[in-house]
C-alpha atoms as a PDB file:
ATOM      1  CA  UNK A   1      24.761-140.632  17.780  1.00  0.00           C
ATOM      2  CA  UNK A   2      20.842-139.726  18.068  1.00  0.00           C
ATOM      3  CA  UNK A   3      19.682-138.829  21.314  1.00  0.00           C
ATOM      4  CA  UNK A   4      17.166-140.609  23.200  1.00  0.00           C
ATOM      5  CA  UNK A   5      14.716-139.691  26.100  1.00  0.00           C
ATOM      6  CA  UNK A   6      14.570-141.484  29.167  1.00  0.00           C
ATOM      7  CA  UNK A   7      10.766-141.337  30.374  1.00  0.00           C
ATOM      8  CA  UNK A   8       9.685-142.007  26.531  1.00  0.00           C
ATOM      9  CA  UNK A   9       8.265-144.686  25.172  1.00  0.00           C
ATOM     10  CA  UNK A  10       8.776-146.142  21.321  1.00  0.00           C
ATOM     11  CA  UNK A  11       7.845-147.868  18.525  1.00  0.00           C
ATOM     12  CA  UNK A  12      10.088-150.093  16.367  1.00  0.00           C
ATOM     13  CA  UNK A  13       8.729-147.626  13.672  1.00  0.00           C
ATOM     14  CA  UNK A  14      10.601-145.062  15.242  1.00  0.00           C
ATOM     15  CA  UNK A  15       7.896-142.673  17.014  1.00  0.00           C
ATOM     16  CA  UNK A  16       8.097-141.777  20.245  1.00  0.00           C
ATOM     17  CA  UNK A  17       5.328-141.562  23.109  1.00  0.00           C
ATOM     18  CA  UNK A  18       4.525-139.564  26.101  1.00  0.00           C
ATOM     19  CA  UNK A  19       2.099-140.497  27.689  1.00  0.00           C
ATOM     20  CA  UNK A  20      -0.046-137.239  29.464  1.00  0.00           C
ATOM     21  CA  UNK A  21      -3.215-139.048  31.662  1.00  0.00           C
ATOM     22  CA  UNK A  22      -5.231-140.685  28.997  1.00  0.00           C
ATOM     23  CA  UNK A  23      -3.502-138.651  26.471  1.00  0.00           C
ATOM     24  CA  UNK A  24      -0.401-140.161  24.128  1.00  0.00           C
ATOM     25  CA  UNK A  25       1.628-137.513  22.692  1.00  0.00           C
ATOM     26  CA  UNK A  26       3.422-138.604  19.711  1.00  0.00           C
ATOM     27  CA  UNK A  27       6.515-138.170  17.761  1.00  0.00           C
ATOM     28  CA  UNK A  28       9.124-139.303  15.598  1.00  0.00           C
ATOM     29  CA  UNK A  29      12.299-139.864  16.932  1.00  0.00           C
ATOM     30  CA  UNK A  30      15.841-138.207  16.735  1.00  0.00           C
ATOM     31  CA  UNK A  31      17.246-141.170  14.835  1.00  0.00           C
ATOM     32  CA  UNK A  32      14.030-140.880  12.712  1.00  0.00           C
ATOM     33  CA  UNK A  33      14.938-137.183  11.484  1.00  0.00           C
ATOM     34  CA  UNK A  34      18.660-137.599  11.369  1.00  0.00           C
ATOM     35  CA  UNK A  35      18.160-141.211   8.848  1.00  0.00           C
ATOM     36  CA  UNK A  36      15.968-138.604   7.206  1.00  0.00           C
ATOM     37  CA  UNK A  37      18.322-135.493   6.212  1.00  0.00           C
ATOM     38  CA  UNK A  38      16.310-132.266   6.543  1.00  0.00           C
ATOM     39  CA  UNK A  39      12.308-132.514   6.561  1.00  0.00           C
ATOM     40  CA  UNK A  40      10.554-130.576   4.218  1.00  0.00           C
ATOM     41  CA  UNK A  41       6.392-131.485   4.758  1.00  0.00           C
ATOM     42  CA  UNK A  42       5.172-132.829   7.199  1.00  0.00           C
ATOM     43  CA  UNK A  43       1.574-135.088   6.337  1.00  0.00           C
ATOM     44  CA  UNK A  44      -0.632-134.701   9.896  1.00  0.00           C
ATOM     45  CA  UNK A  45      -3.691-136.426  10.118  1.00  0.00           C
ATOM     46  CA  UNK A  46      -7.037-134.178  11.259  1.00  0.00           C
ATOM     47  CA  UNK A  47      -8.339-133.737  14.422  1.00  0.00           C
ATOM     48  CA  UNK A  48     -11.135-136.563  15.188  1.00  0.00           C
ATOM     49  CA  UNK A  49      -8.942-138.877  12.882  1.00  0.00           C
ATOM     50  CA  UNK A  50      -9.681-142.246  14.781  1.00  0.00           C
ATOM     51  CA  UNK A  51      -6.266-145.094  14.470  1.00  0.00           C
ATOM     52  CA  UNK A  52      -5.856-148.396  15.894  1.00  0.00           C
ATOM     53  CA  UNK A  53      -2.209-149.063  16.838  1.00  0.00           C
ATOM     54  CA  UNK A  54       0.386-150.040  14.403  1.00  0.00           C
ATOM     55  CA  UNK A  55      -1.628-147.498  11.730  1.00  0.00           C
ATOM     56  CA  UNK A  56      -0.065-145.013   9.299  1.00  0.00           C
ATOM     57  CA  UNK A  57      -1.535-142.014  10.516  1.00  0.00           C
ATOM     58  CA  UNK A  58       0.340-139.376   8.366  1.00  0.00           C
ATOM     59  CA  UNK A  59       4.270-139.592   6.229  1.00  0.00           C
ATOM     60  CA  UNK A  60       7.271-137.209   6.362  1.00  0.00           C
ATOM     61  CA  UNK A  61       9.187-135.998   3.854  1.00  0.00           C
ATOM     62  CA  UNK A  62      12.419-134.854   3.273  1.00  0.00           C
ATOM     63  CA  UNK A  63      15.143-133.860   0.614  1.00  0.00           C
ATOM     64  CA  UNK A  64      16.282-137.999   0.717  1.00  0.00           C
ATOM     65  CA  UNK A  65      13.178-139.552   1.294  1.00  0.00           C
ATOM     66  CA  UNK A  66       9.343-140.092   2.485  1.00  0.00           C
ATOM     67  CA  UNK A  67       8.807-142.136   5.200  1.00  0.00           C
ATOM     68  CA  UNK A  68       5.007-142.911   6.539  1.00  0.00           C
ATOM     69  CA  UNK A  69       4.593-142.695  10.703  1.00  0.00           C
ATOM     70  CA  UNK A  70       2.537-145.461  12.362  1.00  0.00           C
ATOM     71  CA  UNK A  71       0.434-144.759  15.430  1.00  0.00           C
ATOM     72  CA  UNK A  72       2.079-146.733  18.294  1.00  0.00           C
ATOM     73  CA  UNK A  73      -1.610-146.654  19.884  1.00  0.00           C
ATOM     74  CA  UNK A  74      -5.451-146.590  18.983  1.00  0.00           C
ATOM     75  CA  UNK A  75      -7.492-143.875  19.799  1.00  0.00           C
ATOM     76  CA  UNK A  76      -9.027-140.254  17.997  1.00  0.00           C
ATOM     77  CA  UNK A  77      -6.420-137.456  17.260  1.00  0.00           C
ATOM     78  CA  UNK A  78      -7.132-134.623  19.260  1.00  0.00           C
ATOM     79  CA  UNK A  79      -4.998-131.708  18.373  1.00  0.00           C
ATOM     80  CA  UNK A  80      -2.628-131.756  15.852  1.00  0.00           C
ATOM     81  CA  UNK A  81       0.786-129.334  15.713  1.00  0.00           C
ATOM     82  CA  UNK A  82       0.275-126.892  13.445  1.00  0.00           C
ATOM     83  CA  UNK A  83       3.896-125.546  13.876  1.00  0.00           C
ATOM     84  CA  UNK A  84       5.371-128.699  13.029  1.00  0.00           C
ATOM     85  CA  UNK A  85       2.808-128.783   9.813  1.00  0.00           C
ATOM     86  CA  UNK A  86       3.968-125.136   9.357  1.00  0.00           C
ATOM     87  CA  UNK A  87       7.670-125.565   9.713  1.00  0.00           C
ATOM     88  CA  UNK A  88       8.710-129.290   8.890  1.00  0.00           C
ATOM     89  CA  UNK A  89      12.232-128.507   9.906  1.00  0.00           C
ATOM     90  CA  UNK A  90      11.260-128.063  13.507  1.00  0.00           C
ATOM     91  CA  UNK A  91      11.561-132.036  13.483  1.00  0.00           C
ATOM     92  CA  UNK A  92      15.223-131.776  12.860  1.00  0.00           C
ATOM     93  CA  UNK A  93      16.113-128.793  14.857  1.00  0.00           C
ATOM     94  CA  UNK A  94      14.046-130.994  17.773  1.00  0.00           C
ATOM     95  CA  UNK A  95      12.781-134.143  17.257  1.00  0.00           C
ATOM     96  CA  UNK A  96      11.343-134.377  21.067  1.00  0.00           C
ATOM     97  CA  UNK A  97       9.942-131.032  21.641  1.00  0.00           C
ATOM     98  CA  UNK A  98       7.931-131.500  17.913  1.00  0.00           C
ATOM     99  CA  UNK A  99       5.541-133.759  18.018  1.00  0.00           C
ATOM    100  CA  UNK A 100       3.357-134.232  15.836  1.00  0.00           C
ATOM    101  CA  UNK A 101      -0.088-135.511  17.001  1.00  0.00           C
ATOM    102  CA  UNK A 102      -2.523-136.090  20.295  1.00  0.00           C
ATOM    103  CA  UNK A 103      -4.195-139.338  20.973  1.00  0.00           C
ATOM    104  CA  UNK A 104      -6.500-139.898  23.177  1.00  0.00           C
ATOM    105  CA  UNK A 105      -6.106-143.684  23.703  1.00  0.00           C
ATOM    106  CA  UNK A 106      -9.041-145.592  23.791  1.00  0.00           C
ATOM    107  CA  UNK A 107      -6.846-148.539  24.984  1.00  0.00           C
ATOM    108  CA  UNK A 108      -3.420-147.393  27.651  1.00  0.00           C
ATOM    109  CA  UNK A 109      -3.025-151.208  28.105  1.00  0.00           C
ATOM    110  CA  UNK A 110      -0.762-151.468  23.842  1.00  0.00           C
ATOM    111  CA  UNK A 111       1.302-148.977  26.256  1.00  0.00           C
ATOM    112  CA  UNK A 112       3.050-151.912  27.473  1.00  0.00           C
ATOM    113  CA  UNK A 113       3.925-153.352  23.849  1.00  0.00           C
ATOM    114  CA  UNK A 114       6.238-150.659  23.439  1.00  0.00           C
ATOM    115  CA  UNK A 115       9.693-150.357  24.321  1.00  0.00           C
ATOM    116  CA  UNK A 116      11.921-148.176  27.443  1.00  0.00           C
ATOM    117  CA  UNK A 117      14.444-145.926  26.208  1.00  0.00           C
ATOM    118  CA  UNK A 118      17.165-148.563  26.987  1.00  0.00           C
ATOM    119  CA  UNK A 119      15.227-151.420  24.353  1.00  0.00           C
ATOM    120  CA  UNK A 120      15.125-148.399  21.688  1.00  0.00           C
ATOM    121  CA  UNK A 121      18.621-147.635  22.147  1.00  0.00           C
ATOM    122  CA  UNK A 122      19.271-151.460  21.365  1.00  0.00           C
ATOM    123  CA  UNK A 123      17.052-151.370  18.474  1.00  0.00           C
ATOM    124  CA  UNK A 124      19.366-148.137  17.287  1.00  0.00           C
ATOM    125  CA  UNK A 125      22.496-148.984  17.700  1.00  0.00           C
ATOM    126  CA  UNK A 126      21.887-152.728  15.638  1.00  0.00           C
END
């Protein structure tokens, strides 16, 4: 059974959010990695990147499969975790602590579009 944050927000694309002031912090989520098998390159966008929600903004890849990652929220990438580019398997060994990207939103209100830890548990366990 994947684990699941309470305090989170996600995406029906499987990426998680947390949101830091004006700042969305995003990753993909434990059930992400684990439908994945072990991640092998991770595609980041760069910083100043600009995405409107529901965008691919960068793929993972593992052994099994490549899977592109959607930005739950518009706004401009600014920072982007190197260690995670680095060391792909960081997902895996912690899909929570590794995110991938910063967004600065330029709109907090397509916050409320996505779901509670309880609605992505739902969504998991269909």
């Amino acid at each position: 059974m994947s684990k699941i944050i309470e305090g989170l927000l996600y995406s029906e694309s499987h990426e998680w959010v947390k949101v830091e002031g004006d700042i969305a912090v995003i990753g993909v989520t434990d059930y992400a990695q684990a439908e994945m098998g072990d991640i092998t390159y991770v595609d980041a966008p760069s910083e100043g990147d600009e995405f409107g929600k529901g965008e691919e903004f960068g793929a993972l890849e593992s052994v099994k499969a490549s899977s592109d990652m959607y930005c739950p929220v518009s706004g401009e990438v600014v920072e982007v975790n190197a260690d995670v580019v680095d060391a792909p398997e960081k997902v895996n060994e912690d899909a929570y602590g590794a995110w991938i990207i910063k967004v600065k939103m330029s709109d907090p209100d397509e916050l409320s579009a996505l779901m509670d830890a309880a609605a992505y548990k739902a969504l998991t366990d269909k």
